[in-house]
PDB file of N, CA and C in Angstrom:
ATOM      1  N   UNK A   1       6.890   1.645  -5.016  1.00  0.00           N
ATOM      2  CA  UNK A   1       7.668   0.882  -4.067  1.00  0.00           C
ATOM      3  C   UNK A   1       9.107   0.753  -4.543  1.00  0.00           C
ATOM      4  N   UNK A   2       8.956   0.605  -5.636  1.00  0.00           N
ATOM      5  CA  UNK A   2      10.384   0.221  -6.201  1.00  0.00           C
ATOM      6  C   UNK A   2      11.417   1.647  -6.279  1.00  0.00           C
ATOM      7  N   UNK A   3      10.912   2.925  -6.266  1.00  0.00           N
ATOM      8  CA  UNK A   3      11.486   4.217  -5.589  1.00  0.00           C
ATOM      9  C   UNK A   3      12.190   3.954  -4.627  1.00  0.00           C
ATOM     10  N   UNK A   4      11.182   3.781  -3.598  1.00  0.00           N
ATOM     11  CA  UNK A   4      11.411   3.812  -2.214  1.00  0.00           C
ATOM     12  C   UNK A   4      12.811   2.504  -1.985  1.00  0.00           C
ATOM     13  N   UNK A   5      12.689   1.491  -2.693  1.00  0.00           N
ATOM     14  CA  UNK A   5      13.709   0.793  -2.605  1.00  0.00           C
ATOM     15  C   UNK A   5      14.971   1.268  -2.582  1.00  0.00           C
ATOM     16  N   UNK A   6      14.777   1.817  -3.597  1.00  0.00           N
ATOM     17  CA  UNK A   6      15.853   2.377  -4.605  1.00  0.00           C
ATOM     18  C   UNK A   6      16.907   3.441  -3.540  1.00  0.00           C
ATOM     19  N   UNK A   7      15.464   4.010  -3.108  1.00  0.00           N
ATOM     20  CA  UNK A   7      16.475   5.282  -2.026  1.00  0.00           C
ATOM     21  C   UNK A   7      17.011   4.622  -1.024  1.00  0.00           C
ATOM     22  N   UNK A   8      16.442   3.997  -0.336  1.00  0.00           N
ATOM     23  CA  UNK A   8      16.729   3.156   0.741  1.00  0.00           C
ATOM     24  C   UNK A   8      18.572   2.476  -0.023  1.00  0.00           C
ATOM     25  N   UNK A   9      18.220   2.322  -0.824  1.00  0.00           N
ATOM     26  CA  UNK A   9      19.707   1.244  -0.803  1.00  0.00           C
ATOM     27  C   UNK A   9      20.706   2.322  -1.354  1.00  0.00           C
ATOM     28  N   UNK A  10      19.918   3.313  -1.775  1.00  0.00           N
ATOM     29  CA  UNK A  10      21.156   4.627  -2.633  1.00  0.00           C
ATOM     30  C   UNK A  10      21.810   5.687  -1.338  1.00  0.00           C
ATOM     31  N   UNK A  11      20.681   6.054  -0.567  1.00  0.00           N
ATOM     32  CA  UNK A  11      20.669   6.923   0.700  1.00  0.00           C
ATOM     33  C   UNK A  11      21.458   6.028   2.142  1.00  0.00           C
ATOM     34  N   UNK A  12      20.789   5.043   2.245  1.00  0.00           N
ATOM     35  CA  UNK A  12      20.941   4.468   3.621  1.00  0.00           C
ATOM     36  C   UNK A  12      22.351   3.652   3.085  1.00  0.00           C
ATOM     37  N   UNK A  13      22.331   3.064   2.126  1.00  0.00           N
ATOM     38  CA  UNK A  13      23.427   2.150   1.775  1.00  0.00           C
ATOM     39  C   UNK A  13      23.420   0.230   2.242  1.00  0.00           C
ATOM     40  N   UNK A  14      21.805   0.166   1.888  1.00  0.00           N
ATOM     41  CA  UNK A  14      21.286  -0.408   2.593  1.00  0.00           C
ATOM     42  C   UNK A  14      20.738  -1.898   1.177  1.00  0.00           C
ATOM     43  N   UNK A  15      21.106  -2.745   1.493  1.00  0.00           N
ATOM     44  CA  UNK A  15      21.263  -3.855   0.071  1.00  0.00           C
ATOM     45  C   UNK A  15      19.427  -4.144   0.284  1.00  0.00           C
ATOM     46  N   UNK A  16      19.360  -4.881  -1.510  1.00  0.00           N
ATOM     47  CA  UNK A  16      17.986  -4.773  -1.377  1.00  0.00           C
ATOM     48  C   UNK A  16      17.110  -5.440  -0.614  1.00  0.00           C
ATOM     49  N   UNK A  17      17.077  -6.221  -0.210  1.00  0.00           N
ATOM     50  CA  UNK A  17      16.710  -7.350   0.833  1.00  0.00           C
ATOM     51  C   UNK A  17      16.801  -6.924   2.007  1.00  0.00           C
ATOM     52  N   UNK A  18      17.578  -5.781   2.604  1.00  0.00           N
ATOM     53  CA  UNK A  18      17.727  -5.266   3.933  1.00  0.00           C
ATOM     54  C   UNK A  18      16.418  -3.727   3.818  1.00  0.00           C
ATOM     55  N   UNK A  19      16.499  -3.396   2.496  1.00  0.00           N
ATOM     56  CA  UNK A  19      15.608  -2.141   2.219  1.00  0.00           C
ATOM     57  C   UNK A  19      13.955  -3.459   2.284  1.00  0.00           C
ATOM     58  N   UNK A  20      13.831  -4.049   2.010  1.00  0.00           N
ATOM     59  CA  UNK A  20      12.749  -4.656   1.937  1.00  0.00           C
ATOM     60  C   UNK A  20      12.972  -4.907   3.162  1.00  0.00           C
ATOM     61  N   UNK A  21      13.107  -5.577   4.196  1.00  0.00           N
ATOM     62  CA  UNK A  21      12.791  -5.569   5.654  1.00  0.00           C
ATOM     63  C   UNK A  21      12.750  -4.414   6.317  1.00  0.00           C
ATOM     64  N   UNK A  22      13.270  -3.721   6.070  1.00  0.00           N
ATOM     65  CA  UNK A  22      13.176  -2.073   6.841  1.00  0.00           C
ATOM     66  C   UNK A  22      11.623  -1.500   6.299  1.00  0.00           C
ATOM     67  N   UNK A  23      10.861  -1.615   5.040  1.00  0.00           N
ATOM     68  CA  UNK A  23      10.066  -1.030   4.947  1.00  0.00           C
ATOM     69  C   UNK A  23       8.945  -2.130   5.452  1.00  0.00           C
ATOM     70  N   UNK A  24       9.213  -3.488   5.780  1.00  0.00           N
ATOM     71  CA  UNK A  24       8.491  -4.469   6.436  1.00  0.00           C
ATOM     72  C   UNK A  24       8.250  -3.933   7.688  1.00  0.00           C
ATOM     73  N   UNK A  25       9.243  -3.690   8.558  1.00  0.00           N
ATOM     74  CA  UNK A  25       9.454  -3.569  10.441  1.00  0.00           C
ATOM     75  C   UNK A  25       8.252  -2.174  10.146  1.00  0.00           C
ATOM     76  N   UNK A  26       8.553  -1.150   9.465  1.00  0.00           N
ATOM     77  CA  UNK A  26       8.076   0.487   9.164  1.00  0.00           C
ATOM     78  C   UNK A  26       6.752   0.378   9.234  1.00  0.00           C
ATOM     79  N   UNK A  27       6.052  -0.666   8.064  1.00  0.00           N
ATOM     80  CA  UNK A  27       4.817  -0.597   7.733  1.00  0.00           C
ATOM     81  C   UNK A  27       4.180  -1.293   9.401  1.00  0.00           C
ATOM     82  N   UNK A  28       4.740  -2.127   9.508  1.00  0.00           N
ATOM     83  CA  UNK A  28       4.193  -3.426  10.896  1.00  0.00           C
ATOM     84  C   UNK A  28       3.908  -2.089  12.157  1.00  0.00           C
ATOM     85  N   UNK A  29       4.985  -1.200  12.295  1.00  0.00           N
ATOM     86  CA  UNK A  29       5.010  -0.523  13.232  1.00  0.00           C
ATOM     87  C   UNK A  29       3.855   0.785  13.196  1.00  0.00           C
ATOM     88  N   UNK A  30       3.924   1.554  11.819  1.00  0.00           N
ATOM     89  CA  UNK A  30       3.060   2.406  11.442  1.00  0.00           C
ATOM     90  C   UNK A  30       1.488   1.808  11.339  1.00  0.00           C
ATOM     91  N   UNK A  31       1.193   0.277  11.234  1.00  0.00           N
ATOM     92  CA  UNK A  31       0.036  -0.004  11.345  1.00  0.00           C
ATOM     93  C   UNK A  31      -0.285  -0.731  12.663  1.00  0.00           C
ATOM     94  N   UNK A  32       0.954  -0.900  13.619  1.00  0.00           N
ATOM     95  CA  UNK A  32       0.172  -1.328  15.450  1.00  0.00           C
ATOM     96  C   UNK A  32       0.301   0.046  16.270  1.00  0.00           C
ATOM     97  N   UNK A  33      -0.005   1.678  15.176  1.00  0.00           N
ATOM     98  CA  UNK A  33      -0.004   2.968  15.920  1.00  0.00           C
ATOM     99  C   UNK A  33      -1.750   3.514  15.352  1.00  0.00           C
ATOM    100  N   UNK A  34      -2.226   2.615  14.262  1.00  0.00           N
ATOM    101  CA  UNK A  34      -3.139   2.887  13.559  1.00  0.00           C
ATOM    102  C   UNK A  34      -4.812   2.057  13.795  1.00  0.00           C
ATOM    103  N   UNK A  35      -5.739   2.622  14.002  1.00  0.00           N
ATOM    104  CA  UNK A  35      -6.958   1.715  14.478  1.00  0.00           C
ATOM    105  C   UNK A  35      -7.215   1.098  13.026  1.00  0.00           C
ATOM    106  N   UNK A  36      -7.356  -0.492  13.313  1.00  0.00           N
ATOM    107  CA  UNK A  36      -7.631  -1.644  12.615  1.00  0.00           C
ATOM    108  C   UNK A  36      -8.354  -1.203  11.343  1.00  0.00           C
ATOM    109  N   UNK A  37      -9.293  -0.062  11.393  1.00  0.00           N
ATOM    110  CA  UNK A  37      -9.910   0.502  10.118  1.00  0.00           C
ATOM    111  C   UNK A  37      -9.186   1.036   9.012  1.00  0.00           C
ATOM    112  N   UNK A  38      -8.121   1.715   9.771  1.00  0.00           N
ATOM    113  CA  UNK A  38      -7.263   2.335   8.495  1.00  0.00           C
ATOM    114  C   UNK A  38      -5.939   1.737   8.561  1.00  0.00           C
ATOM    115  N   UNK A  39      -5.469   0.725   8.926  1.00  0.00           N
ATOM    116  CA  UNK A  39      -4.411  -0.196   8.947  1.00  0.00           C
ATOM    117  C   UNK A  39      -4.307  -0.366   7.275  1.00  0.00           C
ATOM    118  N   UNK A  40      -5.671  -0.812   6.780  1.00  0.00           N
ATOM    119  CA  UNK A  40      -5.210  -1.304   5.159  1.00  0.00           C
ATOM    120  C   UNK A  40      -4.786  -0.091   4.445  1.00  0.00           C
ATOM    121  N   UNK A  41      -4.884   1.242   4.437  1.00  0.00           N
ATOM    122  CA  UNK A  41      -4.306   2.310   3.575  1.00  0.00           C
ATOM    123  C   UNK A  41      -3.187   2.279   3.526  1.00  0.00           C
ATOM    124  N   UNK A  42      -2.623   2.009   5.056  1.00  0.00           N
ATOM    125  CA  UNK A  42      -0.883   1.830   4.936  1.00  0.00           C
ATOM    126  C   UNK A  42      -0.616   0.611   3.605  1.00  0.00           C
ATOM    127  N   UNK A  43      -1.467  -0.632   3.908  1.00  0.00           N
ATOM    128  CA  UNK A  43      -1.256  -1.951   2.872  1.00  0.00           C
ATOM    129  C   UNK A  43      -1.173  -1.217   1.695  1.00  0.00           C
ATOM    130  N   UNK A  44      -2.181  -0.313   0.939  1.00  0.00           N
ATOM    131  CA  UNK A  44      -2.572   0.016  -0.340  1.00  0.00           C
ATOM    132  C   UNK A  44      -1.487   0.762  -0.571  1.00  0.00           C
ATOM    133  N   UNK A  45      -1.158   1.711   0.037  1.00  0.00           N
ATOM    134  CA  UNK A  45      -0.035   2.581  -0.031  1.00  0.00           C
ATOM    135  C   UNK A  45       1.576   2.080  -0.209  1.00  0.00           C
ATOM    136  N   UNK A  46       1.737   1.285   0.249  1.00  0.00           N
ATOM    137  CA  UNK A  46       2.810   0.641  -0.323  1.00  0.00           C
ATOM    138  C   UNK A  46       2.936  -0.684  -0.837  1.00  0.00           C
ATOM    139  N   UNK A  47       1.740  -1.155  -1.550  1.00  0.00           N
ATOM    140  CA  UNK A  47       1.177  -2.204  -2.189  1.00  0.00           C
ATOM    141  C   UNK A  47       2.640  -2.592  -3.456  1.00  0.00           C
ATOM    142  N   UNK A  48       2.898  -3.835  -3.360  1.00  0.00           N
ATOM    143  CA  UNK A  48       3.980  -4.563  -4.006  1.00  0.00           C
ATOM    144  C   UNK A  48       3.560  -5.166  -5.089  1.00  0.00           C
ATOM    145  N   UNK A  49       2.392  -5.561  -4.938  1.00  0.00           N
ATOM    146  CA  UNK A  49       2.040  -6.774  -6.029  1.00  0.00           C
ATOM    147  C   UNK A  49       1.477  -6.552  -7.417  1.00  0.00           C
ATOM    148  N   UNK A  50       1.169  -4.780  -7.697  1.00  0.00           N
ATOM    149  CA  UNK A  50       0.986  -4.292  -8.585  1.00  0.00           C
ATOM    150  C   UNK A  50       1.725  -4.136  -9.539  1.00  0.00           C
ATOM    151  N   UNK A  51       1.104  -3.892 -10.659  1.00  0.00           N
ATOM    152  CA  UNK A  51       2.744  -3.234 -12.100  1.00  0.00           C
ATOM    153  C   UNK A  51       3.099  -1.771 -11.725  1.00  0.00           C
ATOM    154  N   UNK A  52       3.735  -1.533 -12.359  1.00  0.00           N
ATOM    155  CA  UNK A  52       4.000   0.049 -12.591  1.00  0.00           C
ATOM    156  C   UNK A  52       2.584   0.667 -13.266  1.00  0.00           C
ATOM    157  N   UNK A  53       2.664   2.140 -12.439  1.00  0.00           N
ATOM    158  CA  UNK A  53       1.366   2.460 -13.083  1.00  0.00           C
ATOM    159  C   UNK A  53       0.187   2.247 -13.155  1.00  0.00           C
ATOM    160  N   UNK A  54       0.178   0.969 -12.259  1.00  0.00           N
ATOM    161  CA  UNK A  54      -1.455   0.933 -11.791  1.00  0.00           C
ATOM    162  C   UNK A  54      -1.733   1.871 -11.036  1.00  0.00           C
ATOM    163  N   UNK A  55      -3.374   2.412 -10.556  1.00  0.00           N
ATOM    164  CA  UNK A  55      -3.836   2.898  -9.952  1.00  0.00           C
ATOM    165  C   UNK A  55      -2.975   2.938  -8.544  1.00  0.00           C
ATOM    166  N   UNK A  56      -3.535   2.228  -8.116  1.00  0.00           N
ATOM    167  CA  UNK A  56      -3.264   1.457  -6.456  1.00  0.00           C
ATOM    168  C   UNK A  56      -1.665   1.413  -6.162  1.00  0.00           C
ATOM    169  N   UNK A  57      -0.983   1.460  -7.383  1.00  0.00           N
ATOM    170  CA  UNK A  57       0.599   1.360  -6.849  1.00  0.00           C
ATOM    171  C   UNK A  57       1.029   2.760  -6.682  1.00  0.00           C
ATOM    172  N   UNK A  58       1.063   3.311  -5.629  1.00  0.00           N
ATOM    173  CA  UNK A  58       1.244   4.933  -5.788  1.00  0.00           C
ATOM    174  C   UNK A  58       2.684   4.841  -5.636  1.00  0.00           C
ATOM    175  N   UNK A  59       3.843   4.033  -5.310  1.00  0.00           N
ATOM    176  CA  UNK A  59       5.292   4.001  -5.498  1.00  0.00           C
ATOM    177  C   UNK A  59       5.952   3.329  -6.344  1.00  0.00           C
ATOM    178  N   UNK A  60       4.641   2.868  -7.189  1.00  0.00           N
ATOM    179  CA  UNK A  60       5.214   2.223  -8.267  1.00  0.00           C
ATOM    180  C   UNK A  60       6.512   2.940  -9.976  1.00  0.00           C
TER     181      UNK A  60
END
């Protein structure tokens, strides 16, 4: 996640707090296109609350 931040504010020019709502609106939108079953992969997939290097943090 913290990548994805990173580009977001390096690429878009986009401060960090504005890159964190943009990947908020993204995920909200990519999971009311997704049936309720696989809604949580999007969650896991850009899961925040992990360290670096856990399993489960794949943008960590």
């Amino acid at each position: 996640m913290n990548e994805l931040i990173a580009q977001l504010t390096e690429k878009a020019g986009l401060t960090e707090a504005q890159a964190h709502k943009a990947i908020d609106v993204i995920k909200e939108y990519i999971q009311s296109q997704l049936p309720p079953m696989m809604q949580g992969m999007v969650d896991n997939f850009l899961k925040t609350g992990n360290q670096p290097g856990q399993a489960d943090d794949f943008l960590g």
